[in-house]
Protein backbone atom coordinates (compact mmCIF):
# COMPACT_ATOMS: atom_id res chain seq x y z
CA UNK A 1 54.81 -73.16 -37.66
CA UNK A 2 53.73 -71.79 -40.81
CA UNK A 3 50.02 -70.12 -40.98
CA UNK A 4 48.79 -72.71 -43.14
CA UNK A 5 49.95 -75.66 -40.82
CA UNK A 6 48.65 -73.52 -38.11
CA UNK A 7 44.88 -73.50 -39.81
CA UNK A 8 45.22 -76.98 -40.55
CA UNK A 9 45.84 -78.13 -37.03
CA UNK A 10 43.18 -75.57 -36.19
CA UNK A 11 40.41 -78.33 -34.80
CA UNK A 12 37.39 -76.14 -35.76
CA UNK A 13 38.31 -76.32 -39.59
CA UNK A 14 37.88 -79.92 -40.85
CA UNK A 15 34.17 -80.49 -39.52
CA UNK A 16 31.60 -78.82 -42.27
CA UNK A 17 28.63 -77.64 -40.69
CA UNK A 18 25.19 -77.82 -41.44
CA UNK A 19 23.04 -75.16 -42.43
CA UNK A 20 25.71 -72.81 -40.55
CA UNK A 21 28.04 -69.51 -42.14
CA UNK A 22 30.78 -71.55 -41.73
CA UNK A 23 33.67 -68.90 -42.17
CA UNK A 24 31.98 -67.36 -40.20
CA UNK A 25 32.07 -69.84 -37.09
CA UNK A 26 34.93 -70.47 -37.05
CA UNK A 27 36.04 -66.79 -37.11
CA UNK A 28 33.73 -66.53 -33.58
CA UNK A 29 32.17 -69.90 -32.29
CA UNK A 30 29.25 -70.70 -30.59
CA UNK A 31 29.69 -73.90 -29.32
CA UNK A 32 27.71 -75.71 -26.70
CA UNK A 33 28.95 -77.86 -24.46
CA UNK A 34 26.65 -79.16 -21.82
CA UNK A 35 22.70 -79.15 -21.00
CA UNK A 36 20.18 -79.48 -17.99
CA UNK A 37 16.62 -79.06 -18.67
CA UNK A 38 15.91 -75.64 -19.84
CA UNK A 39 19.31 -74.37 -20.13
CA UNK A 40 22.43 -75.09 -22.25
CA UNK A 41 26.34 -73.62 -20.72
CA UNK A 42 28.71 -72.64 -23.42
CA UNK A 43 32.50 -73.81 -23.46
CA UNK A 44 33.35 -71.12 -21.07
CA UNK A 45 30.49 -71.65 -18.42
CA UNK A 46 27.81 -69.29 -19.35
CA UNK A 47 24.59 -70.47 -18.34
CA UNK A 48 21.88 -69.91 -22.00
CA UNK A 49 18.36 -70.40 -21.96
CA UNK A 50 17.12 -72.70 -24.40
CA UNK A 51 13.91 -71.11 -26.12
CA UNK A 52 13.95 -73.22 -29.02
CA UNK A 53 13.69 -76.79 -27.39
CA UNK A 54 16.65 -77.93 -28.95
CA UNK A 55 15.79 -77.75 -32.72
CA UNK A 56 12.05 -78.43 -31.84
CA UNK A 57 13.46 -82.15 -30.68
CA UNK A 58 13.20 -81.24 -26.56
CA UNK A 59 9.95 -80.68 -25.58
CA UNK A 60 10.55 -83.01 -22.13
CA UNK A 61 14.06 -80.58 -21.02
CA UNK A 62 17.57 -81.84 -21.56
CA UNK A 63 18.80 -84.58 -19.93
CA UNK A 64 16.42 -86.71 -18.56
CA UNK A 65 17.22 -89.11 -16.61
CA UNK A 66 14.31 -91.48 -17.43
CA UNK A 67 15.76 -91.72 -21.47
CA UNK A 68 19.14 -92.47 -20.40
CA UNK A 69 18.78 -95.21 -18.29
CA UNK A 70 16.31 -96.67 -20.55
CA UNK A 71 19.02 -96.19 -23.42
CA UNK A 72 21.73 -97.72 -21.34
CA UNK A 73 19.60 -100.56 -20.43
CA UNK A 74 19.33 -101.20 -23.99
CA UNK A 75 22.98 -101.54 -25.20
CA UNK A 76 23.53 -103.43 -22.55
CA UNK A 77 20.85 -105.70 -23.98
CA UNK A 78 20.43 -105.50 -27.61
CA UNK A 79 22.90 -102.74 -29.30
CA UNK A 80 21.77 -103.34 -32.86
CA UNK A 81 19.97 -106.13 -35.18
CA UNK A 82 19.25 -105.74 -38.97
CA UNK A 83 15.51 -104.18 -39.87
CA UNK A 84 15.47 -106.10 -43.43
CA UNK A 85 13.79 -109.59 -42.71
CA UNK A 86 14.18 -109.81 -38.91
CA UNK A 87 12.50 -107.67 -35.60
CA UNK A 88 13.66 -106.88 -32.29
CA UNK A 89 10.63 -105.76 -29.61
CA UNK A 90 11.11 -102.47 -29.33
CA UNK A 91 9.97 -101.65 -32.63
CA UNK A 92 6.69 -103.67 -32.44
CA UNK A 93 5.90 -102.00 -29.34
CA UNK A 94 6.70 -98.41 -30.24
CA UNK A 95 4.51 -98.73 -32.83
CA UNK A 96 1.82 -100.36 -30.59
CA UNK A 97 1.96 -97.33 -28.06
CA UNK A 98 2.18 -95.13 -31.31
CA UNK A 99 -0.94 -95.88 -33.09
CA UNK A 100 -2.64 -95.25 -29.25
CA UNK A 101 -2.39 -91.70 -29.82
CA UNK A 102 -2.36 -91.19 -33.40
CA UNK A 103 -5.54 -89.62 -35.02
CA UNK A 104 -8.08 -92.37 -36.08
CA UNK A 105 -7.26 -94.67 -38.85
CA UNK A 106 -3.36 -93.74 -38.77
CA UNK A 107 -2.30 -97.08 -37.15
CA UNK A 108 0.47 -98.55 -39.51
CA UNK A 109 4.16 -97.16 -38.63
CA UNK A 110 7.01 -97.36 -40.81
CA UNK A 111 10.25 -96.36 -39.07
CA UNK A 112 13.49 -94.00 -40.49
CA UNK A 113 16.04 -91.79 -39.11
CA UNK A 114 15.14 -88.46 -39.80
CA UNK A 115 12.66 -86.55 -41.59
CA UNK A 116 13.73 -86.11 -44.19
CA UNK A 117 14.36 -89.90 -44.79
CA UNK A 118 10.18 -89.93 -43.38
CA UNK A 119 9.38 -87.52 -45.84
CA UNK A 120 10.75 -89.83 -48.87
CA UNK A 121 8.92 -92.99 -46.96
CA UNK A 122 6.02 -91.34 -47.27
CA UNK A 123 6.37 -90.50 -50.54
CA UNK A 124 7.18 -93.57 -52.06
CA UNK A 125 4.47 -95.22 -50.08
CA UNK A 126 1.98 -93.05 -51.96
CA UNK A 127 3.21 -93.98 -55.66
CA UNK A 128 3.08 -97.33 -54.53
CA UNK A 129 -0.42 -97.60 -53.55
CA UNK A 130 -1.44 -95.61 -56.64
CA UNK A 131 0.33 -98.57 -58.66
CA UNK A 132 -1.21 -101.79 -56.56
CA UNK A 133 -4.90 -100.10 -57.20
CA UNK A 134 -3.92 -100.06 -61.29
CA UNK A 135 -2.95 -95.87 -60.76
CA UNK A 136 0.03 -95.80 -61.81
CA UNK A 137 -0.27 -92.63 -63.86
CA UNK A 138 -1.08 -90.89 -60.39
CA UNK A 139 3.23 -89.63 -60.59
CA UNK A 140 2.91 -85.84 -59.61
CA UNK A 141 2.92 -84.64 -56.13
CA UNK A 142 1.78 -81.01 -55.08
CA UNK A 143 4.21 -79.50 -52.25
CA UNK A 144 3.83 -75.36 -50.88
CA UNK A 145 6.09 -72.75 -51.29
CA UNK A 146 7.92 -71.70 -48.20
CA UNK A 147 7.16 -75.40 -47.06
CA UNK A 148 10.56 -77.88 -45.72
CA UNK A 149 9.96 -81.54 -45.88
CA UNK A 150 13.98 -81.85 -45.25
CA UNK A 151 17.20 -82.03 -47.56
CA UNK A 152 16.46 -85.40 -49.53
CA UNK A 153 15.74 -84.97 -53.27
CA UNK A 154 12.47 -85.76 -52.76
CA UNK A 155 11.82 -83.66 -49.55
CA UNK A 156 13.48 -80.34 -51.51
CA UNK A 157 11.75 -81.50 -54.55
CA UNK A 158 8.25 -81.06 -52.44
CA UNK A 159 9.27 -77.78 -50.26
CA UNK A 160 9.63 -74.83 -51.43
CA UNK A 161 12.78 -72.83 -49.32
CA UNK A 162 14.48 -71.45 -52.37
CA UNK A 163 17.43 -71.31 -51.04
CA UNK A 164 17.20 -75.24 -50.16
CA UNK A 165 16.42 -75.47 -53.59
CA UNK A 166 19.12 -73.10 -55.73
CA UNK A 167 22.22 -74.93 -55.34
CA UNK A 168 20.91 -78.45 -56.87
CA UNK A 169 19.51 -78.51 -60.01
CA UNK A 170 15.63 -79.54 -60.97
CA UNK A 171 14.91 -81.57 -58.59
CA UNK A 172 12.25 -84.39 -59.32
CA UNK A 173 9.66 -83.46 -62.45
CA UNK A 174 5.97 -83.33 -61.80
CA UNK A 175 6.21 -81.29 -58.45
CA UNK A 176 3.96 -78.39 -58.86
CA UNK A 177 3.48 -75.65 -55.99
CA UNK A 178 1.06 -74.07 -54.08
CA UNK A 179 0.87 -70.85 -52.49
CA UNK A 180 2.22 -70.25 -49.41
CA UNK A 181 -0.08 -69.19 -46.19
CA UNK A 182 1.65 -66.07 -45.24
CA UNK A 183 -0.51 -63.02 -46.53
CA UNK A 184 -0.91 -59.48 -45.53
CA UNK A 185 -4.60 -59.66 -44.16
CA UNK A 186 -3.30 -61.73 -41.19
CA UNK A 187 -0.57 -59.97 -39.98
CA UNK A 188 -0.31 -59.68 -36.02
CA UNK A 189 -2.79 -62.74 -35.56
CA UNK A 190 -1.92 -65.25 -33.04
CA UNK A 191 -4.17 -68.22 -34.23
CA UNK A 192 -5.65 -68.91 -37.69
CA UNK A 193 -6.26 -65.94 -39.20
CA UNK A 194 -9.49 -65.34 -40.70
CA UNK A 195 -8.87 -64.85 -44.62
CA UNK A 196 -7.64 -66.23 -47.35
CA UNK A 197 -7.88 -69.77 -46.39
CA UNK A 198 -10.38 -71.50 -49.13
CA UNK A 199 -9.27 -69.18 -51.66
CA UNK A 200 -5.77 -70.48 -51.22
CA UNK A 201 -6.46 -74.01 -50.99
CA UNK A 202 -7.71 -73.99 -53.98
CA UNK A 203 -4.35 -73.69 -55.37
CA UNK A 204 -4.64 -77.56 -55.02
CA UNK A 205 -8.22 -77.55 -57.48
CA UNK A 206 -6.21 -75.39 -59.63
CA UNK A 207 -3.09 -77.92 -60.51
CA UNK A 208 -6.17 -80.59 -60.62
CA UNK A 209 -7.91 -78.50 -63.51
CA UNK A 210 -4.64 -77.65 -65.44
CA UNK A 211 -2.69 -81.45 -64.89
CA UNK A 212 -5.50 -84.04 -63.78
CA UNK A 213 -6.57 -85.09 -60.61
CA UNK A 214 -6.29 -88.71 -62.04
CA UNK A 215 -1.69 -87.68 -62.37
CA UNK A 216 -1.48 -86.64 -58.72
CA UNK A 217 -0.57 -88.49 -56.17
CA UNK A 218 -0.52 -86.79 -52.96
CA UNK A 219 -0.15 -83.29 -51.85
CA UNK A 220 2.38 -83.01 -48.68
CA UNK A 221 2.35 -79.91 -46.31
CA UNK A 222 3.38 -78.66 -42.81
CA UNK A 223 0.02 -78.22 -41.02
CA UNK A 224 1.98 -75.41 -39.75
CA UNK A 225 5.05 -74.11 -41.75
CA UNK A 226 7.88 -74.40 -38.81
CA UNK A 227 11.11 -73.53 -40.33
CA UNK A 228 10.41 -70.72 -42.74
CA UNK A 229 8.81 -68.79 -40.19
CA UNK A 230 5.64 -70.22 -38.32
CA UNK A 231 3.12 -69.60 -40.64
CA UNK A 232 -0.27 -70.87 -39.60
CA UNK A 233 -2.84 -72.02 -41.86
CA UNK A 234 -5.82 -70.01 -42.17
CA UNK A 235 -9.12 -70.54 -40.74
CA UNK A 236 -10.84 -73.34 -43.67
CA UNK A 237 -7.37 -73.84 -45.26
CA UNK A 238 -6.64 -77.76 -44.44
CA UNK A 239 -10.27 -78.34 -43.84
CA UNK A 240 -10.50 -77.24 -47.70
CA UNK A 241 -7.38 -79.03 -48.98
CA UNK A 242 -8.95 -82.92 -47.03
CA UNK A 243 -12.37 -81.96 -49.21
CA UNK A 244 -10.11 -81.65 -52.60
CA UNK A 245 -8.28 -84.62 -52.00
CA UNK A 246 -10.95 -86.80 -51.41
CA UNK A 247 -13.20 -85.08 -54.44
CA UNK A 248 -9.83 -87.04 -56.69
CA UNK A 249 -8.17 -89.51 -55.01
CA UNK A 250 -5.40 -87.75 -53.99
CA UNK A 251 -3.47 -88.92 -50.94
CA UNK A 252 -3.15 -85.90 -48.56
CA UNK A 253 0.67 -86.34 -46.25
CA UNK A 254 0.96 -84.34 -43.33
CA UNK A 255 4.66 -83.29 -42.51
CA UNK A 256 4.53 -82.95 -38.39
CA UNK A 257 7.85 -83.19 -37.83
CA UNK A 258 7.64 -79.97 -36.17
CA UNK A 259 4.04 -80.26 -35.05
CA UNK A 260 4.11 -83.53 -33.30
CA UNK A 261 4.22 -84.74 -30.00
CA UNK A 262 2.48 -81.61 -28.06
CA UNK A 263 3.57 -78.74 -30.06
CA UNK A 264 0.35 -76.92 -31.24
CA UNK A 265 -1.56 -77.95 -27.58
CA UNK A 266 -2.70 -81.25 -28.57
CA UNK A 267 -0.67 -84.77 -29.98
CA UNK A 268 -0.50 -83.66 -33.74
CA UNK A 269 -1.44 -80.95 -35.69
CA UNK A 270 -4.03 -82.93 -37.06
CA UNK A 271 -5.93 -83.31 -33.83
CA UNK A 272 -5.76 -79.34 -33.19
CA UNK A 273 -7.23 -78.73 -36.27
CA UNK A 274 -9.58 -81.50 -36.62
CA UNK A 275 -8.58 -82.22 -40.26
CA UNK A 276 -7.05 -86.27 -40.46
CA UNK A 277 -4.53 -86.93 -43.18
CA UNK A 278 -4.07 -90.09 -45.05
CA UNK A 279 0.07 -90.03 -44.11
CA UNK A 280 1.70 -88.68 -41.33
CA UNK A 281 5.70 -88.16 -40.97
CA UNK A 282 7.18 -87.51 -37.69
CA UNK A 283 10.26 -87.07 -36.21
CA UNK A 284 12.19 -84.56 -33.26
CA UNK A 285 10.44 -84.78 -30.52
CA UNK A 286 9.63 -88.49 -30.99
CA UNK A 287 12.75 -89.23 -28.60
CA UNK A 288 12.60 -86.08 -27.46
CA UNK A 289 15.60 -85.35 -29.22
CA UNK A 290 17.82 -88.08 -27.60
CA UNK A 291 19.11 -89.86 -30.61
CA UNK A 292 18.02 -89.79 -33.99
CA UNK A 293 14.37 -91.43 -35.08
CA UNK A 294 11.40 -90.74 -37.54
CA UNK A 295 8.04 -92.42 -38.54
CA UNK A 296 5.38 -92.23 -40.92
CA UNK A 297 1.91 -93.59 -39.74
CA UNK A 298 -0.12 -94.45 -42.59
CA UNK A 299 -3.92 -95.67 -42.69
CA UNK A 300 -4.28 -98.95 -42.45
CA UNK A 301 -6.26 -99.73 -45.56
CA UNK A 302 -3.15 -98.31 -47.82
CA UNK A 303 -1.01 -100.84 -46.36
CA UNK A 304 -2.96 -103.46 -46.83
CA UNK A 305 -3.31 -102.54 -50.52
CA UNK A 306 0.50 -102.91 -50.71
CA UNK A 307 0.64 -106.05 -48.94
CA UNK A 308 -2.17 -107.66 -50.85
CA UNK A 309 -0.10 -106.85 -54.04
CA UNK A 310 2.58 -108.84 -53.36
CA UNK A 311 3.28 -112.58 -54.18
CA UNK A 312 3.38 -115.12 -51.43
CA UNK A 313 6.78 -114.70 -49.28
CA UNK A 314 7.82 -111.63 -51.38
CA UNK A 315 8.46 -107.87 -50.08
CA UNK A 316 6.05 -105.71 -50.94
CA UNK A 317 7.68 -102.73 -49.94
CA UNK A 318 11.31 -102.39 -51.61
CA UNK A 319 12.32 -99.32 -49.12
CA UNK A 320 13.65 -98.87 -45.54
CA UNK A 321 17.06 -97.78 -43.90
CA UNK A 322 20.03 -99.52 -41.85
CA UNK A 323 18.70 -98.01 -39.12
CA UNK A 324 14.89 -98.30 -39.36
CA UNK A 325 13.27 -98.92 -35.86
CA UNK A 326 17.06 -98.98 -34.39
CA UNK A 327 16.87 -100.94 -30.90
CA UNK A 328 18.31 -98.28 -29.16
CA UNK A 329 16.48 -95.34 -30.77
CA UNK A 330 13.04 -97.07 -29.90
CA UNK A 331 14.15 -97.61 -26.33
CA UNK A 332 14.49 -93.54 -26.38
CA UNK A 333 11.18 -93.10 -27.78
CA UNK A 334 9.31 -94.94 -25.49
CA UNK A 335 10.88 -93.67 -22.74
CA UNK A 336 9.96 -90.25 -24.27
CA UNK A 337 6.57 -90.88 -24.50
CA UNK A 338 6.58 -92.28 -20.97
CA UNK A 339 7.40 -89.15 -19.78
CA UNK A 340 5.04 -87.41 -21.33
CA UNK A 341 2.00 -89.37 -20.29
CA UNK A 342 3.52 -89.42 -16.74
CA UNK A 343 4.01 -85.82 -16.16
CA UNK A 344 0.95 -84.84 -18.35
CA UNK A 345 3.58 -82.62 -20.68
CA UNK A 346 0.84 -81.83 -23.81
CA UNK A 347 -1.69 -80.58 -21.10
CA UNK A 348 1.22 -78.85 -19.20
CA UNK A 349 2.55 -76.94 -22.88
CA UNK A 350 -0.78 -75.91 -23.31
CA UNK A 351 -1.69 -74.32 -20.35
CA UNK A 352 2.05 -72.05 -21.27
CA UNK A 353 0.01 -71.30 -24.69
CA UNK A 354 -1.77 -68.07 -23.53
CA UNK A 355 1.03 -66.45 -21.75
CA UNK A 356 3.69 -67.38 -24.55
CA UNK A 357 1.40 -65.81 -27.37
CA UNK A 358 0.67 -62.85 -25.34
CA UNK A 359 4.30 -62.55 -25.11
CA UNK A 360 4.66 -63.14 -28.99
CA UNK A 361 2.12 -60.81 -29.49
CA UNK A 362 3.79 -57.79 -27.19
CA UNK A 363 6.82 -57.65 -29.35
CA UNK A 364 5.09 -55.60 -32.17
CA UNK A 365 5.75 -52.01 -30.48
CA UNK A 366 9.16 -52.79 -31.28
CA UNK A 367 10.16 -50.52 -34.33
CA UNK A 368 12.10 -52.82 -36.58
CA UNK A 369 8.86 -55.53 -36.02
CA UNK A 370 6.86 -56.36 -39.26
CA UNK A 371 4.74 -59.18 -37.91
CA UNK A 372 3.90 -61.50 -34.99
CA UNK A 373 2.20 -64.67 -35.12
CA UNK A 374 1.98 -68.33 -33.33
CA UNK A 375 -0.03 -71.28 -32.38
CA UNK A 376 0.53 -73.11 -29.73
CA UNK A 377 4.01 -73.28 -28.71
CA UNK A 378 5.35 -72.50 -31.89
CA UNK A 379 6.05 -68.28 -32.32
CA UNK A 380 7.68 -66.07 -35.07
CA UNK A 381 8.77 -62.65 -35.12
CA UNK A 382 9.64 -61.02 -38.36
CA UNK A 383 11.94 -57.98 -38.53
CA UNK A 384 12.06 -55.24 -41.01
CA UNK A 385 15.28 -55.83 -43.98
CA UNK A 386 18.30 -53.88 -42.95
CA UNK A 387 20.54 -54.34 -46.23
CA UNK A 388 20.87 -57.74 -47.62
CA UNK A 389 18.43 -60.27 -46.17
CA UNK A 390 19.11 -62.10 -43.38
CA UNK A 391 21.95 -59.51 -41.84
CA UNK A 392 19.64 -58.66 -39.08
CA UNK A 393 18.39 -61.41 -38.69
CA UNK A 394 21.50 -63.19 -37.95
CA UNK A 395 22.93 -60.06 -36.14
CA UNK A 396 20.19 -61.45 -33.53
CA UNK A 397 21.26 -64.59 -33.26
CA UNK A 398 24.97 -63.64 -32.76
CA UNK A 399 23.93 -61.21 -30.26
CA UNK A 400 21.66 -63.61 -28.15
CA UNK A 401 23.88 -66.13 -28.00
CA UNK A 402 26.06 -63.36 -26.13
CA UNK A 403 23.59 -62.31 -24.13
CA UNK A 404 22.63 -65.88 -22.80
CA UNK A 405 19.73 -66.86 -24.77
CA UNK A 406 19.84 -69.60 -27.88
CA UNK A 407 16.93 -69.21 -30.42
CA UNK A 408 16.63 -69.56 -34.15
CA UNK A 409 16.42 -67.37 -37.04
CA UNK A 410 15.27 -67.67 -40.72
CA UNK A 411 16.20 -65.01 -42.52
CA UNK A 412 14.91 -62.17 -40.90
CA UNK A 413 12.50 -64.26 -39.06
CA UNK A 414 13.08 -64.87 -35.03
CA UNK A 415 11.50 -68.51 -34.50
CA UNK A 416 10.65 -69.22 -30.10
CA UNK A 417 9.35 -72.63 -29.65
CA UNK A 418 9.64 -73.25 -25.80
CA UNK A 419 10.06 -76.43 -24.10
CA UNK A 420 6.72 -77.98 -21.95
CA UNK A 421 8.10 -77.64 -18.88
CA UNK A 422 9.65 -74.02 -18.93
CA UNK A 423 8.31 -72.01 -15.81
CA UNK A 424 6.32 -68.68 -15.97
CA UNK A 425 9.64 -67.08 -14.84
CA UNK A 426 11.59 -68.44 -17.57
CA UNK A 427 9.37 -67.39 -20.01
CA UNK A 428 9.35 -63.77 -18.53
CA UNK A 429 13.22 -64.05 -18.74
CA UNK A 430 12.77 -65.40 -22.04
CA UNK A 431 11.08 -62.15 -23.79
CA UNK A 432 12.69 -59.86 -21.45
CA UNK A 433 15.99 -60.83 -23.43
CA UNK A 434 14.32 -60.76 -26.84
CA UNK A 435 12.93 -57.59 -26.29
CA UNK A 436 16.52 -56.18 -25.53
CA UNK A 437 18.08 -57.67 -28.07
CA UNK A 438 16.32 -56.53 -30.93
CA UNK A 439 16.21 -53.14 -29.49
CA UNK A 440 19.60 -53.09 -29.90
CA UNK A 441 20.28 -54.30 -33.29
């Protein structure tokens, strides 16, 4: 057999992953083959400690036994209906148990399939209400840099990951950038750090003075920045950004797709920093990572502006997926959030918060350690440049996965977000790893 007929049989070549080196891969795999709560075993049996909660979806542990039951019980009932014009239960009731523990006021729920498909929901919802109310100049939207609001044009549009942004062109006009939170004076602060917050939410008075607060329409941010690196807002930051919305009508979006369900000590984001948007999106942990889901909540009075716009028997809302509110996927989420009312998982993750950023927080001894920061469950390490970004930062990754422990990078950046339920132990095991690791790269 020739080499070439050789590659193409080769069965690693014809899938194109995601946000992966892929010559790279397939040159030396990491493949994952099986999980059981707190641990993942690789193809050849190696037992790796999961101490990024799947992608920030697994809060609850891998394979519960409560969500698949409650999934099979489903397709055995109801595998699929369409969303447009017709409703199964689930998705009235998920929404029900939804707006129960959403922050006051946020107790309309529009269902997707991601976050990034949220993100654009959310989105479109706020040029829409601008329009009904006779707005319709309101067309900009303000996003962050170093922000990720997913890979839909709108989402990069918004964010500001450059590198999620190089490759594809403009992106939509009339998205203007803030500042992003990450600045000297708060190095090596677990919490919100003390400076800088007012001074750089007022990035946001800033594109109101140069475009109009009468063009914009909303201004969408992470409470907390997960992906790029964990960066927390700084003490008066959001509590500044609400106050500058309100002052001009601008509808403030909350992005908790990484925040949500637990993650920062409390439900949302919002409720750990006492600051209440106007949208919320929300996704991962929502099934707990099970199968794929996402929601925006939305205040109840800018729904009812869209509905009131509308002619008798007509949509108002000309948006939504094939797989909004999926029968199966809402059977996973309220399973999910079953289990964590039963076993009391928020109050459980935040009783791991003190030892986890203590943990965080021990790392910066280590030479090659620039900063270390967290809130909540959510921790970032960043390491010192050796050579072209990133090399050391993904010489980490390669070399954990070796060594039994699977965690996430960006860039340079080590990213720990621990599931609810890992033990004291664990988490010992977890940084006693870590700390080897990047002593040795």
């Amino acid at each position: 057999m020739s080499q070439a007929a050789a590659r193409f049989n080769d069965p690693l070549i014809h899938h194109w992953m995601p946000f992966t080196a892929n010559k790279q891969f397939q040159d030396a795999p990491r493949i994952i083959a099986r999980a059981e709560g707190v641990h993942y075993w690789n193809t050849a049996g190696d037992k790796l400690l999961d101490s990024v909660s799947g992608l920030y979806t697994t809060p609850a542990g891998h394979g519960r036994r409560e969500i698949r039951e409650a999934v099979t019980r489903q397709l055995e009932e109801l595998d699929y209906a369409p969303p447009f014009q017709f409703g199964v239960p689930g998705t009235f009731r998920l929404a029900h148990e939804l707006a129960q523990m959403l922050p006051a006021g946020l107790n309309r729920v529009f269902f997707a399939g991601s976050g990034s498909e949220a993100v654009e929901s959310a989105l479109k919802v706020a040029i829409q209400y601008h329009r009904v109310r006779g707005q319709g100049q309101r067309q900009r939207f303000v996003g962050r840099a170093r922000g990720y609001h997913g890979v839909n044009f709108a989402g990069w549009s918004v964010g500001g990951m450059v590198k999620n942004r190089d490759a594809f062109g403009l992106g939509l006009p009339g998205v203007s950038h803030m500042r992003h939170t990450h600045i000297e004076s708060n190095r090596f602060v677990m919490g919100q750090g003390d400076h800088g917050g007012v001074d750089l939410a007022d990035d946001l008075q800033r594109m109101v003075d140069l475009h109009g607060g009468d063009t914009i329409a909303a201004c969408i941010v992470e409470p907390i920045a997960g992906s790029t690196g964990v960066l927390v807002p700084p003490k008066g930051y959001l509590e500044r950004l609400r106050t500058i919305c309100d002052q001009h009508g601008i509808l403030l979006i909350f992005d908790e797709v990484i925040c949500g369900f637990g993650r920062t000590g409390h439900p949302f984001a919002a409720d750990a920093f006492g600051v209440t948007p106007d949208l919320m999106t929300m996704a991962k942990a929502i099934t707990n990572g099970n199968i794929p889901m996402a929601a925006v909540a939305i205040r109840q009075d800018i729904q009812q502006a869209i509905l009131d716009a509308a002619g008798p028997d007509a949509i108002e809302f000309f948006h939504g997926y094939t797989y909004s509110g999926h029968p199966v996927a809402c059977a996973a989420a309220l399973a999910t959030l079953k289990i964590y009312r039963d076993d009391d998982l928020f109050a459980r993750g935040a009783a791991l918060v003190p030892k986890f950023l203590e943990r965080i927080a021990s790392l910066r001894d280590i030479p090659i350690v620039t900063d270390t920061r967290g809130y909540g469950l959510l921790g970032a390490v960043d390491l010192a440049t050796d050579g072209a970004p990133g090399k050391r930062g993904f010489a980490v990754l390669r070399r954990a996965f070796e060594s039994g422990l699977v965690l996430r990078v960006a860039a340079d950046t080590v990213i720990l977000s621990p599931m609810f339920i890992t033990t004291d132990d664990q988490l010992d095991e977890m940084f006693t790893l870590l700390r080897k690791i990047l002593a040795a790269v």
